[in-house]
C-alpha atoms as a PDB file:
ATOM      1  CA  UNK A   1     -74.948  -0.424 -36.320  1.00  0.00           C
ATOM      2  CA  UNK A   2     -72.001   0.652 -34.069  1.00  0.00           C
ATOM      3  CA  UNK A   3     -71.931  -2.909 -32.493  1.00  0.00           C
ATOM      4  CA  UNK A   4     -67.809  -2.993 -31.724  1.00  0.00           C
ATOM      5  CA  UNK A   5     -68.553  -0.059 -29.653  1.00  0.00           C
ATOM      6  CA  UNK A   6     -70.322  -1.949 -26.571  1.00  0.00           C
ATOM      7  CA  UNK A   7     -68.959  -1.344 -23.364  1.00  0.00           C
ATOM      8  CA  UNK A   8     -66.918   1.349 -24.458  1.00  0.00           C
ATOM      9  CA  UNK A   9     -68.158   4.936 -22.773  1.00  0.00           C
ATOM     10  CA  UNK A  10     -66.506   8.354 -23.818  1.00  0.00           C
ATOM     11  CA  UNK A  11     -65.938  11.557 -22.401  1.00  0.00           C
ATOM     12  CA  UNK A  12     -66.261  14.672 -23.964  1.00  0.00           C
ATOM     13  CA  UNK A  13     -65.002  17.839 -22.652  1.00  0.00           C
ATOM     14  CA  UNK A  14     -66.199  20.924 -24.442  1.00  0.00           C
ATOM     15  CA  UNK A  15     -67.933  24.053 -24.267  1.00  0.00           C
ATOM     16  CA  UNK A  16     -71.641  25.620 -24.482  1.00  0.00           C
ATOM     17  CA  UNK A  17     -71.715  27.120 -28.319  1.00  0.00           C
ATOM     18  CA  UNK A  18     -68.637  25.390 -29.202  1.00  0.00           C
ATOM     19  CA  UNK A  19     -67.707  23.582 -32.605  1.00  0.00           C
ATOM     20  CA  UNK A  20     -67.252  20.758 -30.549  1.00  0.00           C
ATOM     21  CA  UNK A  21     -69.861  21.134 -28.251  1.00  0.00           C
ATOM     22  CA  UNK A  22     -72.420  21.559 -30.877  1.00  0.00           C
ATOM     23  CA  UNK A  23     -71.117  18.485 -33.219  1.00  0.00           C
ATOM     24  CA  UNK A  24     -71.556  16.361 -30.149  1.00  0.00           C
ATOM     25  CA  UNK A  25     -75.283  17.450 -29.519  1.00  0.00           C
ATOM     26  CA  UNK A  26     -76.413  15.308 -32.983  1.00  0.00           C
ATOM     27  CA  UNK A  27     -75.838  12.481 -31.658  1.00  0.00           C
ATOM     28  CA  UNK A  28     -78.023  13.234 -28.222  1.00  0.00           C
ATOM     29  CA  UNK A  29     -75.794  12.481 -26.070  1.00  0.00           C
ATOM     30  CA  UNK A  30     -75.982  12.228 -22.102  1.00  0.00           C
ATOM     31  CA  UNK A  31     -75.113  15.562 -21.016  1.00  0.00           C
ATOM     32  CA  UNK A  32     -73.727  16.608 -17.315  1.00  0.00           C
ATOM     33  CA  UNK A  33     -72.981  20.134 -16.932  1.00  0.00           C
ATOM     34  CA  UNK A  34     -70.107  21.039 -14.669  1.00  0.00           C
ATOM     35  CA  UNK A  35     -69.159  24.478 -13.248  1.00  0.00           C
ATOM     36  CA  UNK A  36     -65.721  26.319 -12.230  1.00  0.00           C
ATOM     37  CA  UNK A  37     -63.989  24.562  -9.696  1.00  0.00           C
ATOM     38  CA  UNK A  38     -62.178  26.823  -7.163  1.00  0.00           C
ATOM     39  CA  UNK A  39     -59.001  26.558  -5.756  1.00  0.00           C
ATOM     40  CA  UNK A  40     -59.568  24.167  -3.127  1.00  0.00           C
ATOM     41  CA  UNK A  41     -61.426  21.680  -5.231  1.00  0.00           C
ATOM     42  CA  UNK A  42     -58.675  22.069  -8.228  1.00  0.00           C
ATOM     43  CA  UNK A  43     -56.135  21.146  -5.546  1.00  0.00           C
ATOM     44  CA  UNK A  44     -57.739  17.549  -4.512  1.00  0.00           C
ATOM     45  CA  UNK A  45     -58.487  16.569  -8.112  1.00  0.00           C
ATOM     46  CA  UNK A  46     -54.922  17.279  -8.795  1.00  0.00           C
ATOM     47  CA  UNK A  47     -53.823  15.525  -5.957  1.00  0.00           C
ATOM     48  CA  UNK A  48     -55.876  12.528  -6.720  1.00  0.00           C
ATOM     49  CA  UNK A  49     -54.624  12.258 -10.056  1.00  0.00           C
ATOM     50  CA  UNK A  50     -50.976  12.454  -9.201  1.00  0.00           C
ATOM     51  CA  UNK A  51     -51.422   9.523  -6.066  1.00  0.00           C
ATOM     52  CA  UNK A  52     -52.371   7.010  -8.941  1.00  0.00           C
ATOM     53  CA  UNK A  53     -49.002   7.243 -10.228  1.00  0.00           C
ATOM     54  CA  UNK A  54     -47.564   7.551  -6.736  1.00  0.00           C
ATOM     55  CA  UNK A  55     -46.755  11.601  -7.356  1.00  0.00           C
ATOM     56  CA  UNK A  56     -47.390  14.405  -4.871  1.00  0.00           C
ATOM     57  CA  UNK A  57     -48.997  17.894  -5.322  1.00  0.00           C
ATOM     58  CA  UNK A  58     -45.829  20.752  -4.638  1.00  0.00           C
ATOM     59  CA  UNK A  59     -47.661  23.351  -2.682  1.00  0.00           C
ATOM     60  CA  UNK A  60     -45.216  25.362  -1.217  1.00  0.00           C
ATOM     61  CA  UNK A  61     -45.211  28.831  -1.021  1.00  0.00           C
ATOM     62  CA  UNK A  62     -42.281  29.159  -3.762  1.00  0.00           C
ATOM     63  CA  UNK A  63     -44.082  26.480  -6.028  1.00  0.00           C
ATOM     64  CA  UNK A  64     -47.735  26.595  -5.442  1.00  0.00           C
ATOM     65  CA  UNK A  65     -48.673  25.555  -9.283  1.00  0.00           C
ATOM     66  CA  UNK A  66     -52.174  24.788  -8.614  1.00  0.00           C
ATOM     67  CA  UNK A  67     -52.274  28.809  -7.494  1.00  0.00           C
ATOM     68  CA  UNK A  68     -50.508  29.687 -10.361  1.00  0.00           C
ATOM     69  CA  UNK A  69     -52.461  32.148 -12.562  1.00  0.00           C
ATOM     70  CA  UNK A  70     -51.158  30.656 -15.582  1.00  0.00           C
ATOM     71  CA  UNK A  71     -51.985  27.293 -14.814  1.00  0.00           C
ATOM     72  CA  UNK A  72     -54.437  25.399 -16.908  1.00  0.00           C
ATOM     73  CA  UNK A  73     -56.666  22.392 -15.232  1.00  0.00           C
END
């Protein structure tokens, strides 16, 4: 049916009882549930992000983003 999809995987990020969460569970997919991450842990996943494009992770005291409370990750 959905042959030109082979090889091709897709990640979904969404939450419990959301619209998209709940559209997604029709199709059965494979689910991994993933919790908070605290600060620490935010930090290196930011930091391994930027070193693919060669960027670093500003954590000084005057422009700690990662600490930021109005920081999305």
């Amino acid at each position: 049916m959905y042959s030109w999809f082979q090889g091709v995987l897709f990640v979904l990020c969404a939450r419990d009882g959301s619209v998209t969460y709940n559209s997604a569970q029709r199709r059965n997919p494979l689910t991994v549930a993933v919790g908070g991450l605290d600060l620490l842990d935010k930090a290196s996943m930011v930091r391994a992000v930027l070193a693919t494009y060669r960027k670093q992770l500003d954590e000084s005291p005057f422009n700690n983003q990662v600490n930021s409370k109005d920081t999305v990750l």
